[in-house]
PDB file of N, CA and C in Angstrom:
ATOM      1  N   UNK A   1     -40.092  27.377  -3.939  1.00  0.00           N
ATOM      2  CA  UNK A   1     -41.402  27.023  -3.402  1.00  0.00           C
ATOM      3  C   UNK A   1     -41.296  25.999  -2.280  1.00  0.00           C
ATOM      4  N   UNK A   2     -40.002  25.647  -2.159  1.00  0.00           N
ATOM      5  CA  UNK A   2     -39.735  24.451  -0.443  1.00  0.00           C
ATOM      6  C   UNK A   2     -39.666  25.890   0.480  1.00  0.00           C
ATOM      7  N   UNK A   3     -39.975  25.159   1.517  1.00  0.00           N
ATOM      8  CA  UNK A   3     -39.304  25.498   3.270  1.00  0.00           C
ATOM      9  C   UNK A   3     -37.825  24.365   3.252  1.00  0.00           C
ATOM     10  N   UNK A   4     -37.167  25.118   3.787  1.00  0.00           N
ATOM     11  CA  UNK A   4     -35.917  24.403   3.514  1.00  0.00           C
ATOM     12  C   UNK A   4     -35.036  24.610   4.714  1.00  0.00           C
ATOM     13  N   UNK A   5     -35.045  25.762   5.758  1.00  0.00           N
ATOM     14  CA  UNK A   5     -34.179  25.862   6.738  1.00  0.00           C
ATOM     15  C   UNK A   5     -34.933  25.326   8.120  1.00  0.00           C
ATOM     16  N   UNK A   6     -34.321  25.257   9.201  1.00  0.00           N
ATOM     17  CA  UNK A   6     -34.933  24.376   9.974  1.00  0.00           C
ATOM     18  C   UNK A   6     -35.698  25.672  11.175  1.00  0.00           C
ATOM     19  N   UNK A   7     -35.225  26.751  10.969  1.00  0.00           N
ATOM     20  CA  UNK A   7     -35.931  28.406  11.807  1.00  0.00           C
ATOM     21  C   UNK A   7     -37.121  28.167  10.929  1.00  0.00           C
ATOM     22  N   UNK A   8     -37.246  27.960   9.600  1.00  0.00           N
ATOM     23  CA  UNK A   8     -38.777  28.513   9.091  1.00  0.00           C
ATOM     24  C   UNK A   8     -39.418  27.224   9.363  1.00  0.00           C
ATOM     25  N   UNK A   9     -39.226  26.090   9.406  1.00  0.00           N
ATOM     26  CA  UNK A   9     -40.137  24.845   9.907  1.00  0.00           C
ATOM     27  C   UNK A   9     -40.393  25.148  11.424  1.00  0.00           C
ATOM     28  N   UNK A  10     -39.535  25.510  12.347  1.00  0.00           N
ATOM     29  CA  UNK A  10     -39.592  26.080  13.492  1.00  0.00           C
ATOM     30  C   UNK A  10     -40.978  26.900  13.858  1.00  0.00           C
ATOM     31  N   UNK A  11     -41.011  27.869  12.704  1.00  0.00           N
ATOM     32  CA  UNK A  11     -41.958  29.340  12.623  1.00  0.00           C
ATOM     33  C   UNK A  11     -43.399  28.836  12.391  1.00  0.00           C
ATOM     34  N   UNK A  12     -43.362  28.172  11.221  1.00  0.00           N
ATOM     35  CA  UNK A  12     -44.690  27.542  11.347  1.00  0.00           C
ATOM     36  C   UNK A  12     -45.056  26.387  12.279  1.00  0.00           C
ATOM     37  N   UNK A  13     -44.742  25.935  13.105  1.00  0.00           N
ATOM     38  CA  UNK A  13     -44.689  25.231  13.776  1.00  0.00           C
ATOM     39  C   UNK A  13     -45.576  25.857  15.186  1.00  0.00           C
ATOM     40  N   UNK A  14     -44.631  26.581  15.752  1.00  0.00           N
ATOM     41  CA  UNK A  14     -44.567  27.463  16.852  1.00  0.00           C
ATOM     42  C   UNK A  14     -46.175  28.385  16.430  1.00  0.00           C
ATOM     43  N   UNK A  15     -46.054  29.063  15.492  1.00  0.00           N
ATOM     44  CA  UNK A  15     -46.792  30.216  15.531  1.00  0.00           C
ATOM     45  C   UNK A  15     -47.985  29.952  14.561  1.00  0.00           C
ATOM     46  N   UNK A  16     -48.239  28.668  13.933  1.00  0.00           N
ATOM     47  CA  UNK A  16     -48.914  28.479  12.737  1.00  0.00           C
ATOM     48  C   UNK A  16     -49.776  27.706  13.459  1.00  0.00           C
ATOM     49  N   UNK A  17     -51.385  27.410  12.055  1.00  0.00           N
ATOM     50  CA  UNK A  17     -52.768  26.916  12.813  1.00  0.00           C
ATOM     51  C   UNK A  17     -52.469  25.414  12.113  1.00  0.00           C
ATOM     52  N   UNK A  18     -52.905  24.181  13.227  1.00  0.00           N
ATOM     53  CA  UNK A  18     -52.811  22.845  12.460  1.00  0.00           C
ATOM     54  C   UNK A  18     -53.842  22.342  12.436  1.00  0.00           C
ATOM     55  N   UNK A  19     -53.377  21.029  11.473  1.00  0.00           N
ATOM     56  CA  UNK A  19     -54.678  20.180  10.903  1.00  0.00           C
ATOM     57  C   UNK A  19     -53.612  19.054  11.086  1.00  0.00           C
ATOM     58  N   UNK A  20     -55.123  18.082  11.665  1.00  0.00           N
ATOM     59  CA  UNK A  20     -54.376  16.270  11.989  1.00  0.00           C
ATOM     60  C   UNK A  20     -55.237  15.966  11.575  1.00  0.00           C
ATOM     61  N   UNK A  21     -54.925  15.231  10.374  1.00  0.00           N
ATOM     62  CA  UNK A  21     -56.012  13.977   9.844  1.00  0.00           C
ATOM     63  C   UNK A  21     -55.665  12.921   9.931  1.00  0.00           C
ATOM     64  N   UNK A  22     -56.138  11.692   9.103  1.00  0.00           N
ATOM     65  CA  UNK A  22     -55.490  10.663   9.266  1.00  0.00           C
ATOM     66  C   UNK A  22     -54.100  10.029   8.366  1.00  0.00           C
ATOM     67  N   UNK A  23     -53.889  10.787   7.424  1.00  0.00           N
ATOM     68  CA  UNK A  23     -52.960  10.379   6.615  1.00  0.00           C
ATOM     69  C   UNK A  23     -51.667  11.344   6.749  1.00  0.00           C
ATOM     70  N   UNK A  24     -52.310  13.005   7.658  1.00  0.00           N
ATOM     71  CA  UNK A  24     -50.961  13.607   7.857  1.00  0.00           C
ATOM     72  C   UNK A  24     -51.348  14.852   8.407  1.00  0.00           C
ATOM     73  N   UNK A  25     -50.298  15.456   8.536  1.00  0.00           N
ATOM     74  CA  UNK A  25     -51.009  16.805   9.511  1.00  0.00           C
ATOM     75  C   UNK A  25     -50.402  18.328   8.478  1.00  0.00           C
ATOM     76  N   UNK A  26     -51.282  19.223   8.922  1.00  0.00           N
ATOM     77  CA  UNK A  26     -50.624  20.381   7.901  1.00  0.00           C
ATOM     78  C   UNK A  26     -50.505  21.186   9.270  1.00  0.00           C
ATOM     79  N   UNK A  27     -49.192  22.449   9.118  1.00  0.00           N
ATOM     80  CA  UNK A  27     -49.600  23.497   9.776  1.00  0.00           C
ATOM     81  C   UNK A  27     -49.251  24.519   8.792  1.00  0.00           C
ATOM     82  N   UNK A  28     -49.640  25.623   8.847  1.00  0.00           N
ATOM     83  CA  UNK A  28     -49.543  26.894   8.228  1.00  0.00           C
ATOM     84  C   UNK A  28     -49.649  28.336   8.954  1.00  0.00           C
ATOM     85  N   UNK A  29     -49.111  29.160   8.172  1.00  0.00           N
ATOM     86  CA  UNK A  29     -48.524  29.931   8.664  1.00  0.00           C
ATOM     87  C   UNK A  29     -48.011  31.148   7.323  1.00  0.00           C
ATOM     88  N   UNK A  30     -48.770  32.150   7.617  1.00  0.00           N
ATOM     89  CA  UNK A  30     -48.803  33.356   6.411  1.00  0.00           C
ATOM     90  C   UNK A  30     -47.015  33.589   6.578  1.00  0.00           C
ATOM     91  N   UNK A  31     -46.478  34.324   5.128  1.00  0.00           N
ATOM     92  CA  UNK A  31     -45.407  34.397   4.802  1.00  0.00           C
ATOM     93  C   UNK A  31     -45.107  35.328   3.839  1.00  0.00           C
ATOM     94  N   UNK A  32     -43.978  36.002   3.865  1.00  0.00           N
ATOM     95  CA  UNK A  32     -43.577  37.524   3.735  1.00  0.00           C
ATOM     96  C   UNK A  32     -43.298  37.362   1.794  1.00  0.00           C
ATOM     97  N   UNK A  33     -43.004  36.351   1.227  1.00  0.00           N
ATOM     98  CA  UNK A  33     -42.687  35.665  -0.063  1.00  0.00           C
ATOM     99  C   UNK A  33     -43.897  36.103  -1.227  1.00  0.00           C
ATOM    100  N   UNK A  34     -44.783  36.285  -1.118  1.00  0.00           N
ATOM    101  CA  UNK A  34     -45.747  36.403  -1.867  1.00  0.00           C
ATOM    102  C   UNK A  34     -46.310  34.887  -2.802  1.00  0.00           C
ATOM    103  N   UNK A  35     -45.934  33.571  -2.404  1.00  0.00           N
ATOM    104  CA  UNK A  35     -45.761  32.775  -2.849  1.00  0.00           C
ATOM    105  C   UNK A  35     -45.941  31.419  -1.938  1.00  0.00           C
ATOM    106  N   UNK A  36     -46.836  30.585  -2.350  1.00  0.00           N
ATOM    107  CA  UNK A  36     -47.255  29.547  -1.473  1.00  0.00           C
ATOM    108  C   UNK A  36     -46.159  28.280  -1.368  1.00  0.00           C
ATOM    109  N   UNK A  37     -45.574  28.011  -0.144  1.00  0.00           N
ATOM    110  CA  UNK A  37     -44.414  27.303   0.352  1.00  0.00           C
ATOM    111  C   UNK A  37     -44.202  26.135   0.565  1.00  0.00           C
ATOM    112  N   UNK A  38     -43.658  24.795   0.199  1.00  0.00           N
ATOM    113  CA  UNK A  38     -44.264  23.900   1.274  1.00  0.00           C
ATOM    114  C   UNK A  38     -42.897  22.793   1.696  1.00  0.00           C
ATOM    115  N   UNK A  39     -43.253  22.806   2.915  1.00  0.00           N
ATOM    116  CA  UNK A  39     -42.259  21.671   3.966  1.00  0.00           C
ATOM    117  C   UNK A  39     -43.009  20.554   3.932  1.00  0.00           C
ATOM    118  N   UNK A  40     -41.877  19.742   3.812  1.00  0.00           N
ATOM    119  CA  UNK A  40     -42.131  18.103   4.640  1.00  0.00           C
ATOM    120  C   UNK A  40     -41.470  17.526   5.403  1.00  0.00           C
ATOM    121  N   UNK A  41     -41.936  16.499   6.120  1.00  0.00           N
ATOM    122  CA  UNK A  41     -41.831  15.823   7.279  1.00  0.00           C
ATOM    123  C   UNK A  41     -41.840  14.622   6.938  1.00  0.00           C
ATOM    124  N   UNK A  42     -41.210  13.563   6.664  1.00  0.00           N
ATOM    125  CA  UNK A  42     -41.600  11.907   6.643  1.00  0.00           C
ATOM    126  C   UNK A  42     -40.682  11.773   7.322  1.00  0.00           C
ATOM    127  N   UNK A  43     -40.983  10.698   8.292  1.00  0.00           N
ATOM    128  CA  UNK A  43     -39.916  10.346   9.205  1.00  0.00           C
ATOM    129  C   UNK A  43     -40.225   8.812   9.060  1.00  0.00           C
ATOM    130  N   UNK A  44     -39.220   8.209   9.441  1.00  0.00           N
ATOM    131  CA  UNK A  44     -38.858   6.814   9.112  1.00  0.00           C
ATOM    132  C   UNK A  44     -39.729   5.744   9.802  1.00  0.00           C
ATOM    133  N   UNK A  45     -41.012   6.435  10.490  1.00  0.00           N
ATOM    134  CA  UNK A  45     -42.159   5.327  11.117  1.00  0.00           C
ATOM    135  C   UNK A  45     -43.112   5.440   9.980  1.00  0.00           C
ATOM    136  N   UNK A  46     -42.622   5.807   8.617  1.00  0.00           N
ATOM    137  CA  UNK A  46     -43.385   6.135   7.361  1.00  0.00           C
ATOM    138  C   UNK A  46     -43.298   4.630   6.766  1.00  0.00           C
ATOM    139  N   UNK A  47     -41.966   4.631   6.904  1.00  0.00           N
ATOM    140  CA  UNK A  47     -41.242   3.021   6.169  1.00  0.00           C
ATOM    141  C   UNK A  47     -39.619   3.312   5.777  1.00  0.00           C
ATOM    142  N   UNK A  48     -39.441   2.434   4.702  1.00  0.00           N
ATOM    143  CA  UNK A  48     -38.104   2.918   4.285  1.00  0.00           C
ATOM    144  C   UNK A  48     -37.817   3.789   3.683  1.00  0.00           C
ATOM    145  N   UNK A  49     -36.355   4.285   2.990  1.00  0.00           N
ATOM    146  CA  UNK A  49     -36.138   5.732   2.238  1.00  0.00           C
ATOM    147  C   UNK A  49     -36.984   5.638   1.129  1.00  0.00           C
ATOM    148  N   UNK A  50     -37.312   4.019   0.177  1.00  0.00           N
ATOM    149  CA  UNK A  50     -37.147   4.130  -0.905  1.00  0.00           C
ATOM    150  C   UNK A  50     -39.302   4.543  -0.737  1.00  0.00           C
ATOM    151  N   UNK A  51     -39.727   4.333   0.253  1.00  0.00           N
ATOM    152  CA  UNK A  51     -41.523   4.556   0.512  1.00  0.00           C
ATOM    153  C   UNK A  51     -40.693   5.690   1.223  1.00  0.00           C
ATOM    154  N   UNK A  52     -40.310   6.552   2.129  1.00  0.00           N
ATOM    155  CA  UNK A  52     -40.606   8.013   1.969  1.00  0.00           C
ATOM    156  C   UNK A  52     -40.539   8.726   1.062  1.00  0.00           C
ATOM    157  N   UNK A  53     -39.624   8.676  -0.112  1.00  0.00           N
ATOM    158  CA  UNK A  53     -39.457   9.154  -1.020  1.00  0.00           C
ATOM    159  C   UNK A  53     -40.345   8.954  -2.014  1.00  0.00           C
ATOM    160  N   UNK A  54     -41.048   8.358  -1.905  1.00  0.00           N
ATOM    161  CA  UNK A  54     -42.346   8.087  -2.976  1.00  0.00           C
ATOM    162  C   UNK A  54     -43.486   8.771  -2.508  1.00  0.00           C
ATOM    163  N   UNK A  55     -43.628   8.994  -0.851  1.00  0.00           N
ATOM    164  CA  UNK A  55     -44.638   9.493  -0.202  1.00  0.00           C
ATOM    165  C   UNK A  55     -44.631  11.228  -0.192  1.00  0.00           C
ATOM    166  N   UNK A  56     -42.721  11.918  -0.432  1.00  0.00           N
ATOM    167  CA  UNK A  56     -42.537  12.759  -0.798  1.00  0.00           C
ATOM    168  C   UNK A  56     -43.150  13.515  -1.932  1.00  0.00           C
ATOM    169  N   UNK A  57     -42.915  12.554  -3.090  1.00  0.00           N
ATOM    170  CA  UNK A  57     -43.231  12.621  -4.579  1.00  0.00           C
ATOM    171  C   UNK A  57     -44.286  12.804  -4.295  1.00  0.00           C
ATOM    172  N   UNK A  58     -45.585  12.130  -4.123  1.00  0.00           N
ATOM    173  CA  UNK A  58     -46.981  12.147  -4.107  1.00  0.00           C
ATOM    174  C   UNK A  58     -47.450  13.219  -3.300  1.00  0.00           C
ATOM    175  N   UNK A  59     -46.570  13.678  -2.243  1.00  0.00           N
ATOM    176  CA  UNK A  59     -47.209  14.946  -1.336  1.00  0.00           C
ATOM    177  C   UNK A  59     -46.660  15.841  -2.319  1.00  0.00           C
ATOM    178  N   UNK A  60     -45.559  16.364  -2.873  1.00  0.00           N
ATOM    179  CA  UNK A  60     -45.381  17.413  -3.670  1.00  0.00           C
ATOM    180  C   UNK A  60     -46.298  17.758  -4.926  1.00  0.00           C
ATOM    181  N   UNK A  61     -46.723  16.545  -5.579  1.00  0.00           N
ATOM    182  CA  UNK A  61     -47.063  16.806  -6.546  1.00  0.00           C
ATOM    183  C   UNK A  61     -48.787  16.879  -6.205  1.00  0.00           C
ATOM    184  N   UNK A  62     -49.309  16.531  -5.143  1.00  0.00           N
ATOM    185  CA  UNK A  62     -50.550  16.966  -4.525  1.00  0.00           C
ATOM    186  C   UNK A  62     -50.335  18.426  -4.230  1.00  0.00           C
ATOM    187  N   UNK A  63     -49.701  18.943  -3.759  1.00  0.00           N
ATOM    188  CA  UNK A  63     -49.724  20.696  -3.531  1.00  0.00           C
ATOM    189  C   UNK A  63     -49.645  21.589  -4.732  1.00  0.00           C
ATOM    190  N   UNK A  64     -48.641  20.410  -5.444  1.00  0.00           N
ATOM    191  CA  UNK A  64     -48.478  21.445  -7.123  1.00  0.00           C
ATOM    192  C   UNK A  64     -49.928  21.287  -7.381  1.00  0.00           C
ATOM    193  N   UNK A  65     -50.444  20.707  -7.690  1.00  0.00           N
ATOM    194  CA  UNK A  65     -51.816  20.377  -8.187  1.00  0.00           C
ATOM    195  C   UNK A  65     -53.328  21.303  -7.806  1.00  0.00           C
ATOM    196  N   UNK A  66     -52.864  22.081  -6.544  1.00  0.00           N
ATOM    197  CA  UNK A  66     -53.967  22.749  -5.231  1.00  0.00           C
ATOM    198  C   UNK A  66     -53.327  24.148  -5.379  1.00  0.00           C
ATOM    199  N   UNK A  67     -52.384  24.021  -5.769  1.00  0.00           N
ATOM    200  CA  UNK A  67     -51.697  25.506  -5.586  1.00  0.00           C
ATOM    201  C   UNK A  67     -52.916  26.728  -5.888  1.00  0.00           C
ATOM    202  N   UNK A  68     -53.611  26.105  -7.045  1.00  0.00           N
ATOM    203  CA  UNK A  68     -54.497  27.565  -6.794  1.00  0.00           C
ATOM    204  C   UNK A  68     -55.425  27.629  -5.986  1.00  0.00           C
ATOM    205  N   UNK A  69     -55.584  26.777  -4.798  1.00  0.00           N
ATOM    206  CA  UNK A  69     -56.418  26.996  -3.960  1.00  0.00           C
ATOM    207  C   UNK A  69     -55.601  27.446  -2.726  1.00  0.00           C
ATOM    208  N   UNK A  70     -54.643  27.402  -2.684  1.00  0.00           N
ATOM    209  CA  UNK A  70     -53.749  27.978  -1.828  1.00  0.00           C
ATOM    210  C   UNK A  70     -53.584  29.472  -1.837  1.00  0.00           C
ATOM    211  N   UNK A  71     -53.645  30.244  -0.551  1.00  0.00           N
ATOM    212  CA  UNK A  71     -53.399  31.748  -0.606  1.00  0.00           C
ATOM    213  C   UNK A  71     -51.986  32.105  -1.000  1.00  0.00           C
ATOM    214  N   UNK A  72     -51.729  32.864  -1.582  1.00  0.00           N
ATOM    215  CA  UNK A  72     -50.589  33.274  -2.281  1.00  0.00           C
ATOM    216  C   UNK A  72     -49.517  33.378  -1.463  1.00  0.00           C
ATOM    217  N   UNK A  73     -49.874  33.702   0.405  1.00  0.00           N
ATOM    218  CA  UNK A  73     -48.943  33.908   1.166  1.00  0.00           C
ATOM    219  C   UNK A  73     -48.851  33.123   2.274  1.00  0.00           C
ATOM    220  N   UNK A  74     -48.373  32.070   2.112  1.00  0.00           N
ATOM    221  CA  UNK A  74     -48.660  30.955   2.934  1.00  0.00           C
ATOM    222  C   UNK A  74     -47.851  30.189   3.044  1.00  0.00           C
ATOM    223  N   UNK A  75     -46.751  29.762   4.190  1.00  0.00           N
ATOM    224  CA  UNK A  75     -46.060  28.546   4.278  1.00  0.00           C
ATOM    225  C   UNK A  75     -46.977  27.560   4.931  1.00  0.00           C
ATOM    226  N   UNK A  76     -46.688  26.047   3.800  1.00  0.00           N
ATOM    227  CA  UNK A  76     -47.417  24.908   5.073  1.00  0.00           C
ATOM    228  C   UNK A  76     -46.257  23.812   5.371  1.00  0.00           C
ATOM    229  N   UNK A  77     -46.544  23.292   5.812  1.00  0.00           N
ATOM    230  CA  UNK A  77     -45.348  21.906   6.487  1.00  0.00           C
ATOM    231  C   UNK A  77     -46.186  20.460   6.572  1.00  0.00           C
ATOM    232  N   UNK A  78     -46.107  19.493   5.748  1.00  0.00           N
ATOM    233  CA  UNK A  78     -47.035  18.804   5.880  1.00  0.00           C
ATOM    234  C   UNK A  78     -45.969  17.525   6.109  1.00  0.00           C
ATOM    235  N   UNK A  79     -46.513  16.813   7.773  1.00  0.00           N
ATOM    236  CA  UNK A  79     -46.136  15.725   8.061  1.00  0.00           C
ATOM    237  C   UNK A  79     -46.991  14.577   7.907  1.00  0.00           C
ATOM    238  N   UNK A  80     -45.976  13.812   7.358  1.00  0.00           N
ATOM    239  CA  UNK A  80     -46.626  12.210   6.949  1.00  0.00           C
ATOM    240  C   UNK A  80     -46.873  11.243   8.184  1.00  0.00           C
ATOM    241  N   UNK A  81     -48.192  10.655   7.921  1.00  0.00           N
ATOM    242  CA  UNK A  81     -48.097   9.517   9.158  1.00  0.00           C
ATOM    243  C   UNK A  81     -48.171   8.200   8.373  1.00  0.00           C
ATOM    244  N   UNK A  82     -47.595   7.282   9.086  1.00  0.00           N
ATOM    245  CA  UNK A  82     -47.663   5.904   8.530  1.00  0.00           C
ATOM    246  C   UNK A  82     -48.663   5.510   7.093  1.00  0.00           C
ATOM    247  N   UNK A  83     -49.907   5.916   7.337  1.00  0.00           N
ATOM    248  CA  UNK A  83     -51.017   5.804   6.799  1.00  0.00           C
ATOM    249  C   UNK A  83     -50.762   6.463   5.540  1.00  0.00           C
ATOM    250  N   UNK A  84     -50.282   7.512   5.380  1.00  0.00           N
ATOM    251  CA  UNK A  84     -49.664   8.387   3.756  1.00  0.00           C
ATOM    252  C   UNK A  84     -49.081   6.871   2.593  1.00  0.00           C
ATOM    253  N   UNK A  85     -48.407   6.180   3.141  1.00  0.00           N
ATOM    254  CA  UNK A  85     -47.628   5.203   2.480  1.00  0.00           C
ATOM    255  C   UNK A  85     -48.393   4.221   1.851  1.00  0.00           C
ATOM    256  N   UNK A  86     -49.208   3.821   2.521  1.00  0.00           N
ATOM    257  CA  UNK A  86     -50.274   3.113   1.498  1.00  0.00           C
ATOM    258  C   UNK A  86     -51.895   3.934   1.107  1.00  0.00           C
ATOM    259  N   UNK A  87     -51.673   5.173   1.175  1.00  0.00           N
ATOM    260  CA  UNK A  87     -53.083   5.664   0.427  1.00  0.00           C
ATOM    261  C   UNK A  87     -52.485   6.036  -1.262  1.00  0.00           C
ATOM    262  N   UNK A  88     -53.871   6.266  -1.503  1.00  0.00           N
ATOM    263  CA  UNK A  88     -53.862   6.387  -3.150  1.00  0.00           C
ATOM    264  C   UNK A  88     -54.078   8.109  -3.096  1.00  0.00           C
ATOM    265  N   UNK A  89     -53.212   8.077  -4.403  1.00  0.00           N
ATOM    266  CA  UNK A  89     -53.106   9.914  -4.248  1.00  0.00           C
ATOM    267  C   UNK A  89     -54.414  10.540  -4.191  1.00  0.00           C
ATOM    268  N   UNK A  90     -55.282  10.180  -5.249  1.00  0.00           N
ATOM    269  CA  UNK A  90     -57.029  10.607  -4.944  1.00  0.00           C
ATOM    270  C   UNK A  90     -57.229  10.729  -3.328  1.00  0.00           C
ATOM    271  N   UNK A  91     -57.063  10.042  -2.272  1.00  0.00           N
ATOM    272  CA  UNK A  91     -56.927  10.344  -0.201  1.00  0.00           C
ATOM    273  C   UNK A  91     -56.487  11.196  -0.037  1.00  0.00           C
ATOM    274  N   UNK A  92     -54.924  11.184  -0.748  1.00  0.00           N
ATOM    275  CA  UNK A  92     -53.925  11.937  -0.224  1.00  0.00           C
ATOM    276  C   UNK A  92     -55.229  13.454  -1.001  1.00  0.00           C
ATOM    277  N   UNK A  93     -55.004  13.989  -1.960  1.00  0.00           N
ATOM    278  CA  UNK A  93     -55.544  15.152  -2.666  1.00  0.00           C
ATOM    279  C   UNK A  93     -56.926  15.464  -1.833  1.00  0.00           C
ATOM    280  N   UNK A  94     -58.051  14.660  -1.694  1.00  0.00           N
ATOM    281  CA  UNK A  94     -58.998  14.749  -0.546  1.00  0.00           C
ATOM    282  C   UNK A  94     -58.727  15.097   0.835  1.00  0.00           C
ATOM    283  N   UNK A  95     -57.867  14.737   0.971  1.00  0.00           N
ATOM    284  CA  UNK A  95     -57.538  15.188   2.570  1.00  0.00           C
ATOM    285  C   UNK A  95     -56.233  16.045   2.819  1.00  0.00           C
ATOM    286  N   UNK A  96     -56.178  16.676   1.654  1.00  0.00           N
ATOM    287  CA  UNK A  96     -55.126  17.739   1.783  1.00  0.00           C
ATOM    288  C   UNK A  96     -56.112  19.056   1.454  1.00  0.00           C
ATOM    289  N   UNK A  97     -56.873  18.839   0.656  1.00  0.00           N
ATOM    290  CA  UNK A  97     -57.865  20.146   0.419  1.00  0.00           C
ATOM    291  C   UNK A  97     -58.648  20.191   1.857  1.00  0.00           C
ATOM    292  N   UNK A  98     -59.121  18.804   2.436  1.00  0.00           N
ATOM    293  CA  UNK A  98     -59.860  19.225   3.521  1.00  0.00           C
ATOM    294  C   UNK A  98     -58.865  19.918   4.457  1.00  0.00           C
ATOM    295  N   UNK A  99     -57.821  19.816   4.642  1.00  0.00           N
ATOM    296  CA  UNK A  99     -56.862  20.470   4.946  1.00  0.00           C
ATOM    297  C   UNK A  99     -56.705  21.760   4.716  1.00  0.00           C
ATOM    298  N   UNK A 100     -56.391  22.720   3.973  1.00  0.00           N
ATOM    299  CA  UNK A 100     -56.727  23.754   3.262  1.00  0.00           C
ATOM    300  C   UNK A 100     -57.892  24.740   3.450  1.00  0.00           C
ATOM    301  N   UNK A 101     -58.602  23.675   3.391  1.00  0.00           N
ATOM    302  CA  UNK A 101     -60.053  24.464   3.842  1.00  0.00           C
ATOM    303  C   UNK A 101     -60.214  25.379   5.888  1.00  0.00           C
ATOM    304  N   UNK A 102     -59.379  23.978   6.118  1.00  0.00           N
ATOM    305  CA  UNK A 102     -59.833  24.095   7.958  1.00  0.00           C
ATOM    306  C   UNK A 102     -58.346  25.058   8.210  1.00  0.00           C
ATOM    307  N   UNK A 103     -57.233  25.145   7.690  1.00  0.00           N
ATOM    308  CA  UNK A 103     -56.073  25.452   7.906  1.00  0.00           C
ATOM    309  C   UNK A 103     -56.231  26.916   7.613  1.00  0.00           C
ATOM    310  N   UNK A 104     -56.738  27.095   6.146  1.00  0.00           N
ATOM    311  CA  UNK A 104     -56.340  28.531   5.270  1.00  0.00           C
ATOM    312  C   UNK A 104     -57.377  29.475   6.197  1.00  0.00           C
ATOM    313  N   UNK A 105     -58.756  29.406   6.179  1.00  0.00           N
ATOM    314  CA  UNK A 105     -59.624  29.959   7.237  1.00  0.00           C
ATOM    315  C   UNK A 105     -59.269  30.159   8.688  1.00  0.00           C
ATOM    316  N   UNK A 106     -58.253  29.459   9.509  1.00  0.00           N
ATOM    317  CA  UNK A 106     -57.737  29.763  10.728  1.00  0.00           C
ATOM    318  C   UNK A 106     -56.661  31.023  10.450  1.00  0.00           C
ATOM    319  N   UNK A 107     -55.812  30.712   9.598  1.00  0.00           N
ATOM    320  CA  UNK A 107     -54.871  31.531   9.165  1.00  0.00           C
ATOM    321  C   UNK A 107     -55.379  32.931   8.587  1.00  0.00           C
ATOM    322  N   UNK A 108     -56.252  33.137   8.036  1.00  0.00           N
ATOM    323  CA  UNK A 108     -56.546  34.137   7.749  1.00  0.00           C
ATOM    324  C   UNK A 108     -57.467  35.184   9.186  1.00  0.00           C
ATOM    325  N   UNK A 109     -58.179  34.445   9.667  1.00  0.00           N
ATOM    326  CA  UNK A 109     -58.850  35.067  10.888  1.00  0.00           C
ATOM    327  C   UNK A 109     -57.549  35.334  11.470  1.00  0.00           C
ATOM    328  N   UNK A 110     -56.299  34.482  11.933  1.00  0.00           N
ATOM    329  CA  UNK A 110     -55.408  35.011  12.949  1.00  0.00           C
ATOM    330  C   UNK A 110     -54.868  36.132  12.069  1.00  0.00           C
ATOM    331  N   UNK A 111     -54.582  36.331  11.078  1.00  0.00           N
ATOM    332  CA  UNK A 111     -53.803  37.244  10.098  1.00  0.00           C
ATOM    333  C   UNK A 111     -54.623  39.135   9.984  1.00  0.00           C
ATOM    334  N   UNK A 112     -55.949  38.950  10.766  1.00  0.00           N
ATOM    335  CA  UNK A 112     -56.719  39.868  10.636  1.00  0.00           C
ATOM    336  C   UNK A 112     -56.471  40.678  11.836  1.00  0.00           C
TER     337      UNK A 112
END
């Protein structure tokens, strides 16, 4: 259920619909898997390893959590901005569905 090679972060990237909020950005991008995907991004203007890795934790376990609102065929890539590191997961989960909402609806119109 990761994106893991650096061609499929590439793919959604390139060819996928985004969302910038304030705590992080999603892009997405339908996928051949039958199974909803997800990449991350924290890069070190997040903070240190031991706060990306916590910001990791909290973004993963926000998608496990949404998965059923997620289309079944869907890679997303969700990059962290500074702001991820000190929100409370309740933000993070709010503004990942608003995410979802504006993301999954682009993706599906382009998919038509």
């Amino acid at each position: 259920m990761r994106l893991t090679d650096s061609p499929e972060f590439e793919r959604v990237y390139r060819q996928g619909t985004a969302y910038r909020g304030r705590l992080f950005s999603v892009h997405a991008f339908p996928n051949e898997h039958g199974n909803p995907r997800l990449g991350l991004s924290v890069s070190r203007k997040v903070g240190n390893a031991v706060t990306r890795n916590a910001v990791r934790r909290r973004l993963r376990e926000v998608f496990h959590s949404c998965i059923s609102e997620i289309a079944g065929d869907m890679d997303l890539v969700v990059s962290a901005r500074p702001a991820a590191a000190k929100a409370t997961l309740e933000e993070l989960r709010e503004e990942f569905g608003k995410s979802l909402g504006r993301v999954g609806g682009q993706v599906e119109r382009r998919s038509v």
